[in-house]
PDB file of N, CA and C in Angstrom:
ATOM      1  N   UNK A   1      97.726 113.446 126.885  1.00  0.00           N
ATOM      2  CA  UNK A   1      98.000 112.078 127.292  1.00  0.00           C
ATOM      3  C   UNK A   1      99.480 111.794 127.019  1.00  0.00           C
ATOM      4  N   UNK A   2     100.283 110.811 127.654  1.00  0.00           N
ATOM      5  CA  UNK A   2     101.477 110.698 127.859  1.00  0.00           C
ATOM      6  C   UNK A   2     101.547 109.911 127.018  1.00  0.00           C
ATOM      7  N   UNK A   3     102.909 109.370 126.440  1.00  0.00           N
ATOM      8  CA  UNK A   3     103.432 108.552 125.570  1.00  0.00           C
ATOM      9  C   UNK A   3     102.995 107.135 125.948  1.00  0.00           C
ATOM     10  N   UNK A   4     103.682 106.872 127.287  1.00  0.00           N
ATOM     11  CA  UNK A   4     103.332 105.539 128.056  1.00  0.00           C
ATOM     12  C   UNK A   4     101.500 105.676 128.189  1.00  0.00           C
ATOM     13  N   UNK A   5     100.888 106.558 128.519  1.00  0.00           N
ATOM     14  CA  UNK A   5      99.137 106.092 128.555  1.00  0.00           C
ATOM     15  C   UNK A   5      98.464 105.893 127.040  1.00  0.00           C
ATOM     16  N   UNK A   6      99.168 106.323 126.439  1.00  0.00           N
ATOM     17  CA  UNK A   6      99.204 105.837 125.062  1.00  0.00           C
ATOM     18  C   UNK A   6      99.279 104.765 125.068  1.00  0.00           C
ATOM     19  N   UNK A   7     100.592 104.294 124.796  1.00  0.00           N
ATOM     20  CA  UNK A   7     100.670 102.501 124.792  1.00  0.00           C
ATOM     21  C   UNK A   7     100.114 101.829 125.507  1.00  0.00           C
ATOM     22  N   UNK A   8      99.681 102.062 127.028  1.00  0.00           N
ATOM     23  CA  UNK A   8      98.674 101.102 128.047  1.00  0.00           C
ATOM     24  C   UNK A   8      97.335 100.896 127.153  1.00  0.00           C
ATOM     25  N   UNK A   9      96.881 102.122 126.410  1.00  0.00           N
ATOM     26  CA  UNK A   9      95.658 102.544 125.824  1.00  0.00           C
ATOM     27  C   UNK A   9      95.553 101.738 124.581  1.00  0.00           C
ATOM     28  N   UNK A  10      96.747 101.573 123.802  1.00  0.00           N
ATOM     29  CA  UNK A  10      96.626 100.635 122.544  1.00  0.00           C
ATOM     30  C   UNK A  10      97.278  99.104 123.338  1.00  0.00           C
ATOM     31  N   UNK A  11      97.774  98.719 123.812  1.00  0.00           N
ATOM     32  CA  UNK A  11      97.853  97.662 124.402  1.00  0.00           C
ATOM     33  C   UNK A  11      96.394  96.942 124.798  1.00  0.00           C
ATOM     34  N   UNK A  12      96.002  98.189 125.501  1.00  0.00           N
ATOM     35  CA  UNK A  12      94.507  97.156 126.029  1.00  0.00           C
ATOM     36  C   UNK A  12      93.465  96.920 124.576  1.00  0.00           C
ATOM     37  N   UNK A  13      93.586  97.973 124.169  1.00  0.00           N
ATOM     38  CA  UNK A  13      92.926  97.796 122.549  1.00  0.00           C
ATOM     39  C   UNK A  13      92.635  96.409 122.018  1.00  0.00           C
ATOM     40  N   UNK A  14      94.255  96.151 121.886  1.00  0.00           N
ATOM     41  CA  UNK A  14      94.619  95.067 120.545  1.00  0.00           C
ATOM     42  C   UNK A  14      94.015  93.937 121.349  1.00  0.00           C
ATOM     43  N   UNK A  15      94.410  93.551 123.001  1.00  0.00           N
ATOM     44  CA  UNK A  15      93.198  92.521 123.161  1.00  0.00           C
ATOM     45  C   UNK A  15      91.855  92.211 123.013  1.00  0.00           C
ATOM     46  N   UNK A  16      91.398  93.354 122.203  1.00  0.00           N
ATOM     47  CA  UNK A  16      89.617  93.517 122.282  1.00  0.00           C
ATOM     48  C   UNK A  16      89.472  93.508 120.804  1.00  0.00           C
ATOM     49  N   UNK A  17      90.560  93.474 119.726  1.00  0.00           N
ATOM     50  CA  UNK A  17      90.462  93.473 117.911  1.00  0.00           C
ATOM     51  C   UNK A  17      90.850  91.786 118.495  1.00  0.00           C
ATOM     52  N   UNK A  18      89.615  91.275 116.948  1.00  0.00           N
ATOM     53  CA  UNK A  18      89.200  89.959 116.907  1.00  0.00           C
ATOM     54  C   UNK A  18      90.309  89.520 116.471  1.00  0.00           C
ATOM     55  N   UNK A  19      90.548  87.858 115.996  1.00  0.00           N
ATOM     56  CA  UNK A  19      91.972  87.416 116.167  1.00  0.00           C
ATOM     57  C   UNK A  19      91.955  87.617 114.074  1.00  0.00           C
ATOM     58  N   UNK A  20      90.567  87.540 113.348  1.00  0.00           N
ATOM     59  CA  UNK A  20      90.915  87.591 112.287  1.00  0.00           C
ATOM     60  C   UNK A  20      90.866  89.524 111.405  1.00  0.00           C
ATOM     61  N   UNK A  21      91.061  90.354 112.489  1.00  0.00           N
ATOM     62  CA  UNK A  21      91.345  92.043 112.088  1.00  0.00           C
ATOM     63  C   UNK A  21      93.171  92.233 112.690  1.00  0.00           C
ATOM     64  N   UNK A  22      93.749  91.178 113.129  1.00  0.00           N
ATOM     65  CA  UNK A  22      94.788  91.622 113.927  1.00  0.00           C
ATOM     66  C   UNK A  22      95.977  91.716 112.149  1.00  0.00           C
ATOM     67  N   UNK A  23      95.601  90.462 111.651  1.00  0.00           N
ATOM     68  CA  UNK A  23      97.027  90.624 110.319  1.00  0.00           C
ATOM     69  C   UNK A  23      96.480  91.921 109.725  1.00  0.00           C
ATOM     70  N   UNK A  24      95.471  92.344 109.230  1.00  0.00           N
ATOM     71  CA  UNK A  24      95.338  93.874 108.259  1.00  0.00           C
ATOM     72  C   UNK A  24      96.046  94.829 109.050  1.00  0.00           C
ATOM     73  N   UNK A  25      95.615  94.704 110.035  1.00  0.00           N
ATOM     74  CA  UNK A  25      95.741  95.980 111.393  1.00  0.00           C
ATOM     75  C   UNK A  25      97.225  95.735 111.048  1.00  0.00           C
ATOM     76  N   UNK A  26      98.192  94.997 111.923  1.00  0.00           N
ATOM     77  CA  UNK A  26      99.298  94.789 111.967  1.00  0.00           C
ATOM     78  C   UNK A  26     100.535  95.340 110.602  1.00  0.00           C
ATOM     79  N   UNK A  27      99.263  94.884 109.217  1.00  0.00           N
ATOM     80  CA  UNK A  27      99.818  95.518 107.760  1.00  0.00           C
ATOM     81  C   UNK A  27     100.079  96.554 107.856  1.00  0.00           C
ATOM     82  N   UNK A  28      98.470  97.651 108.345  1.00  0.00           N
ATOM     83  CA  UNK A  28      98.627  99.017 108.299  1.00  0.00           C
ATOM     84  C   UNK A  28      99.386  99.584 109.015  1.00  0.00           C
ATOM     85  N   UNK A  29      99.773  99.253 110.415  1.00  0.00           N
ATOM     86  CA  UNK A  29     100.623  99.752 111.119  1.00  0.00           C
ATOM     87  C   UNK A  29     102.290  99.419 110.531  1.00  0.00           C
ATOM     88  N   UNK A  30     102.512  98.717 110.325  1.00  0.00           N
ATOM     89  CA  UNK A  30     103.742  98.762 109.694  1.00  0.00           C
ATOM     90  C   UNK A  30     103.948  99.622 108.429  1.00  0.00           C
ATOM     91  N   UNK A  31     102.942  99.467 107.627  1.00  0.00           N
ATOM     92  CA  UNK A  31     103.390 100.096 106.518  1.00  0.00           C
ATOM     93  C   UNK A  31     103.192 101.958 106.465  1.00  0.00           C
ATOM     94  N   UNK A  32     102.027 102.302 107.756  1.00  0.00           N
ATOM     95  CA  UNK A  32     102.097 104.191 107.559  1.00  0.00           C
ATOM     96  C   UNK A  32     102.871 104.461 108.846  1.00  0.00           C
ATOM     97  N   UNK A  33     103.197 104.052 109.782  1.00  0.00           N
ATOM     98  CA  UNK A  33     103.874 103.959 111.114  1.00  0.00           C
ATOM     99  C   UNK A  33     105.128 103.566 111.212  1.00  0.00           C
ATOM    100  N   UNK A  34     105.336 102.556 110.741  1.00  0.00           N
ATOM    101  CA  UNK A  34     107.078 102.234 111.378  1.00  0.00           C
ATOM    102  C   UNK A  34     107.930 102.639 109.878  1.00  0.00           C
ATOM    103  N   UNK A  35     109.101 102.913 110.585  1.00  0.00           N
ATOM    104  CA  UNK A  35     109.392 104.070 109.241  1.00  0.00           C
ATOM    105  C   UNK A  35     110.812 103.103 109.532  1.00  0.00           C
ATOM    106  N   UNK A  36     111.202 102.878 108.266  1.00  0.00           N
ATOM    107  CA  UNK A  36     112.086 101.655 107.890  1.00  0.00           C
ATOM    108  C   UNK A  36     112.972 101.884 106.557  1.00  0.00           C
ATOM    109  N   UNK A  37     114.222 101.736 106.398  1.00  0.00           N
ATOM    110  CA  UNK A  37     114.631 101.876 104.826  1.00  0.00           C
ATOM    111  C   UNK A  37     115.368 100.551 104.262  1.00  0.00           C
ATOM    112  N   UNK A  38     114.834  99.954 104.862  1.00  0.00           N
ATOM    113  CA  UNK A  38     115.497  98.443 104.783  1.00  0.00           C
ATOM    114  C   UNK A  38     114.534  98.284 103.800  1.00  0.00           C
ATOM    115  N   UNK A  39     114.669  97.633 102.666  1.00  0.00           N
ATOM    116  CA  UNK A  39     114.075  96.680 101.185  1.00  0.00           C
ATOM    117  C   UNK A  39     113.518  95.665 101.488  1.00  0.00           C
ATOM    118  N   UNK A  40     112.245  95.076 101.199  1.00  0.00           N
ATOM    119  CA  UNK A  40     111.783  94.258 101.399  1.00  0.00           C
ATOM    120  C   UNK A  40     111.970  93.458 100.181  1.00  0.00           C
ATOM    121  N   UNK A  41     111.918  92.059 100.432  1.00  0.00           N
ATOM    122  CA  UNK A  41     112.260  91.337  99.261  1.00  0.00           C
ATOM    123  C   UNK A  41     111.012  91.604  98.191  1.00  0.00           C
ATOM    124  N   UNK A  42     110.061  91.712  98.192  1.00  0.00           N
ATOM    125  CA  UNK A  42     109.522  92.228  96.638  1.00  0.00           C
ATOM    126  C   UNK A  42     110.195  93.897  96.080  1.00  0.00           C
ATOM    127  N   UNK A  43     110.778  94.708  96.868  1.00  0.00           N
ATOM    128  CA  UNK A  43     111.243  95.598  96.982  1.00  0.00           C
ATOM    129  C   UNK A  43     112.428  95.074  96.079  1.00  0.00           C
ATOM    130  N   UNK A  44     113.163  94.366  96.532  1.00  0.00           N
ATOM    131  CA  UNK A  44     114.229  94.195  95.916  1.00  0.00           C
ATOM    132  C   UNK A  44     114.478  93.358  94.218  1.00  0.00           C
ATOM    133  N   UNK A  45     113.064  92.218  94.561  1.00  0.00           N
ATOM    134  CA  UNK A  45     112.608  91.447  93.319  1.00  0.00           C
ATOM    135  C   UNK A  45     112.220  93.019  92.178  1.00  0.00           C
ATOM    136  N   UNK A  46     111.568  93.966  92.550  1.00  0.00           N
ATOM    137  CA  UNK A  46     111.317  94.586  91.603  1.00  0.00           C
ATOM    138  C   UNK A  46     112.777  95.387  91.177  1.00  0.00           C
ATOM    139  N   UNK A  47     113.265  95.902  91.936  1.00  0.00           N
ATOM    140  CA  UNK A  47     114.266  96.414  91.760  1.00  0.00           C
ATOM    141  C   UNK A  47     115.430  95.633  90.766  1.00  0.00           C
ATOM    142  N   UNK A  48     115.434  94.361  90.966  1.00  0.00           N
ATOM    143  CA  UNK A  48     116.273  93.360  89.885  1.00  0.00           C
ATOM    144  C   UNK A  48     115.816  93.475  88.436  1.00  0.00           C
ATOM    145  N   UNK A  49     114.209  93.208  88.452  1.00  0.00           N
ATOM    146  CA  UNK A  49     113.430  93.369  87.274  1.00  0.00           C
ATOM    147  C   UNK A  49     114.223  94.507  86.694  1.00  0.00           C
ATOM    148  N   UNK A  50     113.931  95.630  87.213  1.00  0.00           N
ATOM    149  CA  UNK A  50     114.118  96.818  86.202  1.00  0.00           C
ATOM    150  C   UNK A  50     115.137  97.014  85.661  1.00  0.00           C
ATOM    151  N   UNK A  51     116.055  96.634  86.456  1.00  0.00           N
ATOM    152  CA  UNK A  51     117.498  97.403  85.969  1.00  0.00           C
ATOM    153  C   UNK A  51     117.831  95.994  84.859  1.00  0.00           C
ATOM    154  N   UNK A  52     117.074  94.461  84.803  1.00  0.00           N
ATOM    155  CA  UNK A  52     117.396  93.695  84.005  1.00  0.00           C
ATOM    156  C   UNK A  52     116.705  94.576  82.627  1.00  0.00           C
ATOM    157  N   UNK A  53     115.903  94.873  82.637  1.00  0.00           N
ATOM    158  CA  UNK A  53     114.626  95.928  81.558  1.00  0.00           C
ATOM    159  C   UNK A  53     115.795  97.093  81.247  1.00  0.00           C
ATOM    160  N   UNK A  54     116.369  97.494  81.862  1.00  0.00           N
ATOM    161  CA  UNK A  54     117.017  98.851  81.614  1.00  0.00           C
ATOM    162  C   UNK A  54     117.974  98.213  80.590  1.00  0.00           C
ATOM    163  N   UNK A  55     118.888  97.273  81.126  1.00  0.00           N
ATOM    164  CA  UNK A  55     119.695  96.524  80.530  1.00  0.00           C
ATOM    165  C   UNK A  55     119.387  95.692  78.604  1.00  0.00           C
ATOM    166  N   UNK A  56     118.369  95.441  78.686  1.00  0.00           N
ATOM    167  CA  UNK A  56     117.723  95.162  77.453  1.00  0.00           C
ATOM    168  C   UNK A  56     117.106  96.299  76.830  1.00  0.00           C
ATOM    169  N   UNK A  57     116.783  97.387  77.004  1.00  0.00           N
ATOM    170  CA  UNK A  57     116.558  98.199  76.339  1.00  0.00           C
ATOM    171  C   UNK A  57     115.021  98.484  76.292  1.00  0.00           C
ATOM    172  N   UNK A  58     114.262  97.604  77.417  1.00  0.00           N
ATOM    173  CA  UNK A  58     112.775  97.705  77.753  1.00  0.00           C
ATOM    174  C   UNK A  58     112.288  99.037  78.200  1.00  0.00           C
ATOM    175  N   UNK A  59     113.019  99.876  78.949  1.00  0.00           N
ATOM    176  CA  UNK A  59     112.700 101.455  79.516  1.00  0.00           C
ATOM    177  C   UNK A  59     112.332 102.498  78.230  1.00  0.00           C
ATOM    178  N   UNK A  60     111.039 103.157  78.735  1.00  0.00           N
ATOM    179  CA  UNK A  60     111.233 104.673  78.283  1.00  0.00           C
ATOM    180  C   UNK A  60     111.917 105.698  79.100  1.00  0.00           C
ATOM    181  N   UNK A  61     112.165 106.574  78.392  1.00  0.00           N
ATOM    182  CA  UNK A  61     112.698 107.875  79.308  1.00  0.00           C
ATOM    183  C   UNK A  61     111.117 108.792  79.666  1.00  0.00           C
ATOM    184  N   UNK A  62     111.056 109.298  80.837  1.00  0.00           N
ATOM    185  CA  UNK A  62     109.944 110.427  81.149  1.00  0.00           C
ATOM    186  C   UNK A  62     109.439 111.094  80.272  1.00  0.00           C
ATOM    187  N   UNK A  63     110.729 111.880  79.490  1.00  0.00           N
ATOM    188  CA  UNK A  63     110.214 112.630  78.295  1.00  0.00           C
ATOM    189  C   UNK A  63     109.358 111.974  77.215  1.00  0.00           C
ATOM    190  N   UNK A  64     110.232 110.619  76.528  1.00  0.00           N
ATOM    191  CA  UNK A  64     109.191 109.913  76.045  1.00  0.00           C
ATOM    192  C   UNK A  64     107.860 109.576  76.199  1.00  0.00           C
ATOM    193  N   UNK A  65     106.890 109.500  77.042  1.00  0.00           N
ATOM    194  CA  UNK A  65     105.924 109.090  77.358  1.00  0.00           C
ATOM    195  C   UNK A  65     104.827 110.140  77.174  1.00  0.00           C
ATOM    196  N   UNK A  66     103.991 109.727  76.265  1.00  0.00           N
ATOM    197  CA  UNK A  66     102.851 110.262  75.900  1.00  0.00           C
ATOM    198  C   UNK A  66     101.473 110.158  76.892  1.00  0.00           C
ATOM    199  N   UNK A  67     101.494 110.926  77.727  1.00  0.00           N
ATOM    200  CA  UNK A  67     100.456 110.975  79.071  1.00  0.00           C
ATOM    201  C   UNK A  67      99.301 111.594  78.602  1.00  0.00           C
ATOM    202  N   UNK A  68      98.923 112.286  77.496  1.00  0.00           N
ATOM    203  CA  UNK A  68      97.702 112.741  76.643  1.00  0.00           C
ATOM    204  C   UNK A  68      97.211 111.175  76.451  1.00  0.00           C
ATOM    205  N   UNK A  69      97.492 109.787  76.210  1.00  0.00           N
ATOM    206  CA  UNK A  69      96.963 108.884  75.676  1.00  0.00           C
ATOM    207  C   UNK A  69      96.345 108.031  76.766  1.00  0.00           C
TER     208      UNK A  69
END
């Protein structure tokens, strides 16, 4: 099947997924499908966190961490 009978094929689809499966659907497809390196703002909220944690002295190192427990 061709690229384009593909998309005719999920095009006609998505009119036949009910109107309350379309936001999950829409989740999953973005998040294993569209391939992106742009930060999303919780992406970035966490990213502030840590390095504020790094900064205070909140981090272990890898080695540190006792994974037997």
């Amino acid at each position: 099947m061709t690229a384009a009978a593909i998309k005719t094929r999920l095009h006609a689809l998505i009119e036949d997924i009910p109107d309350y499966n379309l936001e999950p659907l829409l989740e999953v497809i973005e998040e294993q499908y569209i391939q992106d390196d742009i930060p999303t703002r919780a992406d970035l909220e966490a990213i502030r966190k840590g390095r504020e944690e790094y900064e205070r002295g909140e981090t272990l190192r890898y080695e540190d961490i006792d994974w037997d427990t």
